[in-house]
N, C-alpha and C. Protein backbone atom coordinates (compact mmCIF):
# COMPACT_ATOMS: atom_id res chain seq x y z
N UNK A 1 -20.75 22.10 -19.86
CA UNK A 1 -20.83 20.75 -19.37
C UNK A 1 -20.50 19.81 -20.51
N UNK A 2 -19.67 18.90 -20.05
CA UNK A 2 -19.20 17.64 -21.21
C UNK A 2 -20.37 16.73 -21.10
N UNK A 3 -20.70 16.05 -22.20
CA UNK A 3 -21.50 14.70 -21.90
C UNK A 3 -20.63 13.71 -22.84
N UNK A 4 -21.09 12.55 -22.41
CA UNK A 4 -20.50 11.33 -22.90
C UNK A 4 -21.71 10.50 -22.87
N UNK A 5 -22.20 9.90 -24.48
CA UNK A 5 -23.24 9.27 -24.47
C UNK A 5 -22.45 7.81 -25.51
N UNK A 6 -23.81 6.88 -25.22
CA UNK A 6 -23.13 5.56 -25.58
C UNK A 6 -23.93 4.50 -24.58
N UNK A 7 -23.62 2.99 -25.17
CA UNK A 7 -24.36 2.13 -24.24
C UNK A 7 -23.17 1.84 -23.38
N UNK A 8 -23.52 1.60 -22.10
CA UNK A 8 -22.70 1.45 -20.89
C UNK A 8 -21.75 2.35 -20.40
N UNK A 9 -21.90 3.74 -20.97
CA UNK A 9 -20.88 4.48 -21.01
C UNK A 9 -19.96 4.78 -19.29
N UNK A 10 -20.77 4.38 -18.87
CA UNK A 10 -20.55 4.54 -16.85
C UNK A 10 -19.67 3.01 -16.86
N UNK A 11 -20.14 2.00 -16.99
CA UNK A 11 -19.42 0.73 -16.49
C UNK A 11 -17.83 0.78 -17.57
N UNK A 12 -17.94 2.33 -18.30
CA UNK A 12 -16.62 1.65 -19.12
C UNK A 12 -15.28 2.73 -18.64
N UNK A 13 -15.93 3.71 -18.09
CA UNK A 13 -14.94 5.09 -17.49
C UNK A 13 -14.05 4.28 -16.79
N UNK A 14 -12.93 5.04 -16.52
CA UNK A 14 -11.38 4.89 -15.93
C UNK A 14 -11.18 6.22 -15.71
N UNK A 15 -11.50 6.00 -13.73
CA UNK A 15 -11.38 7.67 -13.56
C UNK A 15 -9.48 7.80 -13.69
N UNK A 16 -9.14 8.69 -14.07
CA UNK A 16 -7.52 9.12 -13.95
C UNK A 16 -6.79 9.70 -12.37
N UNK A 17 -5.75 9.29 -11.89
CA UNK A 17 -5.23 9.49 -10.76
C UNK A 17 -5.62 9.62 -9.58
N UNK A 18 -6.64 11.26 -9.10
CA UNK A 18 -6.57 10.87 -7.62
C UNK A 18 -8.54 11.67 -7.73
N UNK A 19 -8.92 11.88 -9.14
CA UNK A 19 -9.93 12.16 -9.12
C UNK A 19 -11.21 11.07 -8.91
N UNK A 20 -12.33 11.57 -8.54
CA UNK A 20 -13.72 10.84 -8.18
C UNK A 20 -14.73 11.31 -8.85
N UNK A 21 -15.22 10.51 -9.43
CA UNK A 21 -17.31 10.62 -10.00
C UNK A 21 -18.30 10.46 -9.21
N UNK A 22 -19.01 11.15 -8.90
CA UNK A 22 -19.72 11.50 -8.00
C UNK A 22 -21.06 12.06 -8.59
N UNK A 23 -22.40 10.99 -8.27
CA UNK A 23 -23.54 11.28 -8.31
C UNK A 23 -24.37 12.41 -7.28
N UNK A 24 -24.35 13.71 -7.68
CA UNK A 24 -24.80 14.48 -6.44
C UNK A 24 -26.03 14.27 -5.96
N UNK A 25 -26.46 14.47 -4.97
CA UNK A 25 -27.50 14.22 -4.30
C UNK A 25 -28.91 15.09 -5.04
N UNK A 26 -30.35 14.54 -4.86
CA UNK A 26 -30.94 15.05 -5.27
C UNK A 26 -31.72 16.49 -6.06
N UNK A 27 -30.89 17.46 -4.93
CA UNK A 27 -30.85 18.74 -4.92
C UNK A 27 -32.22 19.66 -4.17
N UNK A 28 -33.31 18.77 -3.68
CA UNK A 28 -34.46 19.21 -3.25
C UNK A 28 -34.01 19.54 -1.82
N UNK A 29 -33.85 20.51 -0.95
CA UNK A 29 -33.93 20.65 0.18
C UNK A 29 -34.65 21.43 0.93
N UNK A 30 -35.02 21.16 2.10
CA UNK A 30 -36.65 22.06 3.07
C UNK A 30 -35.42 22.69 3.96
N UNK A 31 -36.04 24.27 3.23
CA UNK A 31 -35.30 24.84 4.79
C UNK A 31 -36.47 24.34 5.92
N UNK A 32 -36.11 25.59 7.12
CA UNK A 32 -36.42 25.22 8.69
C UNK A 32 -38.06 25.85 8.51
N UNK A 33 -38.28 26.63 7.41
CA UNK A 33 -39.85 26.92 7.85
C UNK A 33 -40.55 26.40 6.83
N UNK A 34 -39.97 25.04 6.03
CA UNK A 34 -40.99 24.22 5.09
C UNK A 34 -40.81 24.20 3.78
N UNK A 35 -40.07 25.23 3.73
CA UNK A 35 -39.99 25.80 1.89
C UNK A 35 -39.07 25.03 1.68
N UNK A 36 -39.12 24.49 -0.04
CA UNK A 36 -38.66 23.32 -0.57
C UNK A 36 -37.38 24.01 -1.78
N UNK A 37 -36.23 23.89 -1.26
CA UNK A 37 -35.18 25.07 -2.08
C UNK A 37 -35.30 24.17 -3.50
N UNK A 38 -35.32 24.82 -4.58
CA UNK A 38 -35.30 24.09 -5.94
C UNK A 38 -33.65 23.68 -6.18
N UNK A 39 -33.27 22.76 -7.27
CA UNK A 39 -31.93 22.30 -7.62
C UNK A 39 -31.34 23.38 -8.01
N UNK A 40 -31.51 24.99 -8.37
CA UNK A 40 -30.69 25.60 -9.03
C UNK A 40 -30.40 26.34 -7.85
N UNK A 41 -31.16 26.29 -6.60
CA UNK A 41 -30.17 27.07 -5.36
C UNK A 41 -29.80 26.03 -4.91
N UNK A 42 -29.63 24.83 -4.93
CA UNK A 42 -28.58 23.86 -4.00
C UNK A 42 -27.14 23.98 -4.72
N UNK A 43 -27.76 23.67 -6.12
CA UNK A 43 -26.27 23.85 -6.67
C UNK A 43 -25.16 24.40 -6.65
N UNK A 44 -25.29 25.79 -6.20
CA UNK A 44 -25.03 26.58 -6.05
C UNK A 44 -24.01 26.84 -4.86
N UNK A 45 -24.49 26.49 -3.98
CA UNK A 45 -23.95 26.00 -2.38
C UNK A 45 -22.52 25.73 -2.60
N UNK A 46 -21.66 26.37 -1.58
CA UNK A 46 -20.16 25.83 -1.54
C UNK A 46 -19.51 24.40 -0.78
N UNK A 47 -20.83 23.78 -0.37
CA UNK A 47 -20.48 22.15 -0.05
C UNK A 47 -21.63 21.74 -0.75
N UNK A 48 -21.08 20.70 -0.84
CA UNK A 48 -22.38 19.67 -1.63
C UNK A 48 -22.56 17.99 -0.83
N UNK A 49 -23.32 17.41 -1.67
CA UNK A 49 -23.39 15.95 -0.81
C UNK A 49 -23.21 15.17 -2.10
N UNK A 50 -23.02 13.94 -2.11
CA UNK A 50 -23.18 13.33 -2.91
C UNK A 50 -22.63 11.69 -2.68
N UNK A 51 -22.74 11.12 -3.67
CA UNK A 51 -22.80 9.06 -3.77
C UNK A 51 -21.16 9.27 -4.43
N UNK A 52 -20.20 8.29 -4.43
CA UNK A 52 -19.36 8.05 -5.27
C UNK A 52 -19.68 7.04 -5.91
N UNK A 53 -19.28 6.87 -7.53
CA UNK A 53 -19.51 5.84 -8.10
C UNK A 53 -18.26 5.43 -8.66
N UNK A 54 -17.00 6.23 -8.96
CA UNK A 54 -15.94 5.72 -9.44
C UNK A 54 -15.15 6.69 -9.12
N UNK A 55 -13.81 5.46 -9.12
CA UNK A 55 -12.47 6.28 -8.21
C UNK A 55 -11.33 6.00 -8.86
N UNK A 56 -10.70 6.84 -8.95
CA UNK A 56 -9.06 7.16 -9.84
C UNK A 56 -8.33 6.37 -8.91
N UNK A 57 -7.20 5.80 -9.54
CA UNK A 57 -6.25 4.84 -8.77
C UNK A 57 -5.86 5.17 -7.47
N UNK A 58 -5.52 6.44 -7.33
CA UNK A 58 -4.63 7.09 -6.83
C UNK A 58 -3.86 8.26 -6.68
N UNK A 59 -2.73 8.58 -6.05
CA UNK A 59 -1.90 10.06 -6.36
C UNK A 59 -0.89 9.06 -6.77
N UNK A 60 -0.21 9.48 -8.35
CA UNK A 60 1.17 8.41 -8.81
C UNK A 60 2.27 9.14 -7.42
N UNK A 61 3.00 7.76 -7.68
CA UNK A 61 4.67 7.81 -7.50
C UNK A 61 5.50 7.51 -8.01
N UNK A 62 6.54 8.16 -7.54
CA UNK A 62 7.71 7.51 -8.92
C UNK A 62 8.72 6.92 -8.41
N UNK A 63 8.44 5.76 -9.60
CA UNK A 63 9.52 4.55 -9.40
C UNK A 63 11.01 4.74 -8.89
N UNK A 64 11.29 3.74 -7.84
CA UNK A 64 12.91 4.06 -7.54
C UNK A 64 13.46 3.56 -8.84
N UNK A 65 14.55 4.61 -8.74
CA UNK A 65 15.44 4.47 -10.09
C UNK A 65 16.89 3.25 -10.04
N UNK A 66 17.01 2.70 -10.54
CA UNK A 66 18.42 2.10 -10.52
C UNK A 66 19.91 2.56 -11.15
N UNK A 67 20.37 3.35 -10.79
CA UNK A 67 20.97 4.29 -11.48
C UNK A 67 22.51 3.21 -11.45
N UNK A 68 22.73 2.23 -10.90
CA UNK A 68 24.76 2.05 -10.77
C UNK A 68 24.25 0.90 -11.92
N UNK A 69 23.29 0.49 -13.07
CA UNK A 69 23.52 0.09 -13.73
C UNK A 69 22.56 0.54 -14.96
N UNK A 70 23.40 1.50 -15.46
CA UNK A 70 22.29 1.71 -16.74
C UNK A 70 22.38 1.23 -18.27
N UNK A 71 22.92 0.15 -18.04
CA UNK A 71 22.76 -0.70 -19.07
C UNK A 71 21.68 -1.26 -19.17
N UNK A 72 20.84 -1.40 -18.31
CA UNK A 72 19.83 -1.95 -17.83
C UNK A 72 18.24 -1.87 -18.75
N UNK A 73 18.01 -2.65 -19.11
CA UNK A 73 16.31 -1.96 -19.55
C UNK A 73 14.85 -1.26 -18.34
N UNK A 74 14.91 0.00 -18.69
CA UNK A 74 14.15 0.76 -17.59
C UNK A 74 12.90 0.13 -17.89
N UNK A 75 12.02 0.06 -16.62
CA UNK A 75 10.93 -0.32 -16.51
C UNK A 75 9.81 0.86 -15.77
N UNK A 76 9.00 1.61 -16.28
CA UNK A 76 8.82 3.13 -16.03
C UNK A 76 7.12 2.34 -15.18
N UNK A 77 7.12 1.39 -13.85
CA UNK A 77 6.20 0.87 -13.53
C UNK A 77 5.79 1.92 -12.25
N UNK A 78 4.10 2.65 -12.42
CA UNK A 78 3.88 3.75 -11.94
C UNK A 78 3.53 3.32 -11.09
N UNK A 79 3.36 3.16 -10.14
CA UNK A 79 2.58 2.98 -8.60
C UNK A 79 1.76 3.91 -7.41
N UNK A 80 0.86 3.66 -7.15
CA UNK A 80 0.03 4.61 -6.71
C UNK A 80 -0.15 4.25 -5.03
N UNK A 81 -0.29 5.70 -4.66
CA UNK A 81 -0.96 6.02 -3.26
C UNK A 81 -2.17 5.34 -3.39
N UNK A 82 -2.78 4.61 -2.76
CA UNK A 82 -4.60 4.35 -3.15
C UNK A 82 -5.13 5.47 -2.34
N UNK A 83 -6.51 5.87 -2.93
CA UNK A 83 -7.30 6.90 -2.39
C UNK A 83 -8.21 6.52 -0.98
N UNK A 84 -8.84 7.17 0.05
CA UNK A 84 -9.33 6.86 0.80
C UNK A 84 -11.02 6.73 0.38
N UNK A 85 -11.02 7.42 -0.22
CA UNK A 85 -12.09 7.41 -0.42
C UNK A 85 -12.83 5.94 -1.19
N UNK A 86 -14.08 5.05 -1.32
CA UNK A 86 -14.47 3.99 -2.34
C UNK A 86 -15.56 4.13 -2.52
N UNK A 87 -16.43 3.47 -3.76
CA UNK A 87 -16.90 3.43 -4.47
C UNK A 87 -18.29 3.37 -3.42
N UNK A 88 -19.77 4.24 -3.87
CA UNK A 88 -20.42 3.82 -2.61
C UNK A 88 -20.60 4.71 -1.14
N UNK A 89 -19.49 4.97 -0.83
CA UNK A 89 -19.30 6.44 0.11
C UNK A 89 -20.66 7.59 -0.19
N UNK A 90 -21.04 8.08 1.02
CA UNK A 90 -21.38 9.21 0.69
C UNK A 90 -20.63 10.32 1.46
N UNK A 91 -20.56 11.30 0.49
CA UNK A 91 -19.33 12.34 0.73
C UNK A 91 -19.85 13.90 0.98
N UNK A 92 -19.20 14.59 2.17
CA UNK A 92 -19.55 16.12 1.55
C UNK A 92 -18.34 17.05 1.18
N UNK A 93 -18.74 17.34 -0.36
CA UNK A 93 -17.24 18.10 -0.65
C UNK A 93 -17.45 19.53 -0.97
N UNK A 94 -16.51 20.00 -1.42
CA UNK A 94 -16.51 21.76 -2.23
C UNK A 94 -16.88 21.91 -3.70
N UNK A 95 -17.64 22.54 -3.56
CA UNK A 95 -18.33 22.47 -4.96
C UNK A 95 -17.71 23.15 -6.05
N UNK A 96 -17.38 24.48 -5.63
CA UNK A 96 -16.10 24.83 -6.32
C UNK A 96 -14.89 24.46 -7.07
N UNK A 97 -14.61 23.13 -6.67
CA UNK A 97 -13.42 22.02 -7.22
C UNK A 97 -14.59 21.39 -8.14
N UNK A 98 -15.05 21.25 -8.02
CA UNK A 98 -16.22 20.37 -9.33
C UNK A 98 -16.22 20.43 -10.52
N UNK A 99 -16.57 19.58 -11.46
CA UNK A 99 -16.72 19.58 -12.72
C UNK A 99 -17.54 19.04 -13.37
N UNK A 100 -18.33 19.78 -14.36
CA UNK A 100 -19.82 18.98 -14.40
C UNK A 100 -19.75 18.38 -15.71
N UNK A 101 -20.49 16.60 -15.34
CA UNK A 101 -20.25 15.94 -16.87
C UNK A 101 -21.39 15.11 -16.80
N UNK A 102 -22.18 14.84 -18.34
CA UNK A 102 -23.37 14.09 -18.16
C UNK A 102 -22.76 12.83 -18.40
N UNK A 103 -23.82 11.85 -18.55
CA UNK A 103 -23.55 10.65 -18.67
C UNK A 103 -24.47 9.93 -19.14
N UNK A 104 -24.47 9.59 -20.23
CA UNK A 104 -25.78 8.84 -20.81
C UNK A 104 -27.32 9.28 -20.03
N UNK A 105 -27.08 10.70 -20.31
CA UNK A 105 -28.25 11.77 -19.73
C UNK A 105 -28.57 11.99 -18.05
N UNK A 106 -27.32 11.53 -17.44
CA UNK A 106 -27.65 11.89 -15.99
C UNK A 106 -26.20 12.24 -15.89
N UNK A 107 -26.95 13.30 -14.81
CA UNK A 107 -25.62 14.22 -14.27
C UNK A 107 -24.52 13.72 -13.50
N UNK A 108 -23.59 14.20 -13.71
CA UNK A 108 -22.22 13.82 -12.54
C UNK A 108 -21.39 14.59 -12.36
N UNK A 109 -20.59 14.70 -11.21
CA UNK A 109 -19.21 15.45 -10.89
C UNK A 109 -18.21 14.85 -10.97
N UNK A 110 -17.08 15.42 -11.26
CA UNK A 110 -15.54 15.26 -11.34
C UNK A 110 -15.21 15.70 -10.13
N UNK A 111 -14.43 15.59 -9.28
CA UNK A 111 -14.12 16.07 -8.39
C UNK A 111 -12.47 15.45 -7.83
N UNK A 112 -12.01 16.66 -7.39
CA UNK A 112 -10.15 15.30 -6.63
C UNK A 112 -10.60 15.20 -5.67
N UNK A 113 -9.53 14.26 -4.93
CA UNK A 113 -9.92 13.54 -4.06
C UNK A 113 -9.57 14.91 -2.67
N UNK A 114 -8.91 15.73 -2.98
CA UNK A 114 -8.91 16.91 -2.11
C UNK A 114 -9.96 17.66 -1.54
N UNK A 115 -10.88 17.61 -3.06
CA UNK A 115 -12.49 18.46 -2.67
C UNK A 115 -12.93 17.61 -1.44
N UNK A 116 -12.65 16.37 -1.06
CA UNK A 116 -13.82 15.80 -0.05
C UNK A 116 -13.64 16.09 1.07
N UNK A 117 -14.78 16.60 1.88
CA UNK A 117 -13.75 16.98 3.41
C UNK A 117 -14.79 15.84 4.40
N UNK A 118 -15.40 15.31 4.16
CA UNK A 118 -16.10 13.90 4.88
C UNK A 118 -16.50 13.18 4.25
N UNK A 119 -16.47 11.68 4.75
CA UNK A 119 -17.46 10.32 4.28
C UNK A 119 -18.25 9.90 5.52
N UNK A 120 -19.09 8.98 4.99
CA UNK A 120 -20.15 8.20 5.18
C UNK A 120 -20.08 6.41 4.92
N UNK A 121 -19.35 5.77 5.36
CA UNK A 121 -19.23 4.16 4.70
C UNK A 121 -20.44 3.34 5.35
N UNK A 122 -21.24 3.24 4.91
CA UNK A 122 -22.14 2.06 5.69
C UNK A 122 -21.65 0.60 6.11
N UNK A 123 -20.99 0.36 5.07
CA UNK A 123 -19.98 -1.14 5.95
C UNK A 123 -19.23 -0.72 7.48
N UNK A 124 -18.41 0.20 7.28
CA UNK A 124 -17.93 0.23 8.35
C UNK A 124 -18.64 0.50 9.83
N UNK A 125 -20.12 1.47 9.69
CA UNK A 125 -20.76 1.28 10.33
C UNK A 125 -21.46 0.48 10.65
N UNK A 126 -21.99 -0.83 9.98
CA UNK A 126 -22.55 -1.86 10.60
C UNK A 126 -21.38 -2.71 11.32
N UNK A 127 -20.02 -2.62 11.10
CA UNK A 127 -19.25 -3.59 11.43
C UNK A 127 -18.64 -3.10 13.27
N UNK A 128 -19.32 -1.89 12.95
CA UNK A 128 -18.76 -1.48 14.36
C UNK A 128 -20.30 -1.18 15.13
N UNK A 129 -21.27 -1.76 14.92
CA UNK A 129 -22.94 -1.95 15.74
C UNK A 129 -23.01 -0.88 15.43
N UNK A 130 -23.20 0.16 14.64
CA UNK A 130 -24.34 1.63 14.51
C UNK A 130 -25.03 1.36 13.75
């Protein structure tokens, strides 16, 4: 596991391309007859749950080229797919794609934006009466 320590070290990250940071969920879960699974069997699990807290631009694309004048000064301006996913979401992804990194002593995941196979937006649900 990487850590990254420092003051503000979270408000200063720049996730890269199409990856997400992701606060996982507590890890305490009751199975069906009461028993309280500890964090080292949730972890474990090939889906997980979790909060997003920061999101990579995007998947790049590449710039149309101008090729009938190359005298030209190139301008190499990257532009991105935006991700579906935002900041806030709660998500359930594959845990397997994960990558574990601390953060000024609390845990987090790396994850692409591929690992997620559902969200959760609470805006959008109040905006549509649920």
């Amino acid at each position: 596991m990487s850590t990254l320590e420092g003051i503000h070290t979270l408000r200063k990250l720049i996730m890269a391309g199409d990856k997400v940071l992701v606060r996982p969920s507590d890890g305490q879960q009751k199975t069906r007859s009461g028993l309280y699974l500890p964090p080292t069997v949730t972890e474990k699990e090939d889906i997980q749950q979790g909060v997003v807290i920061k999101v990579g631009p995007g998947f790049p694309i590449p710039a149309a080229s101008d090729e009938d004048e190359p005298w030209k000064e190139k301008k190499e301006d990257v532009k991105y797919v935006p991700l579906q996913v935002r900041e806030n979401d709660q998500i359930l992804f594959l845990r397997r794609n994960a990558f574990d990194v601390e953060i000024d002593g609390e845990k987090y995941l790396i994850i692409p934006h591929s690992a997620i196979l559902l969200m959760v937006r609470e805006d959008e649900l109040s905006e549509l009466g649920l």
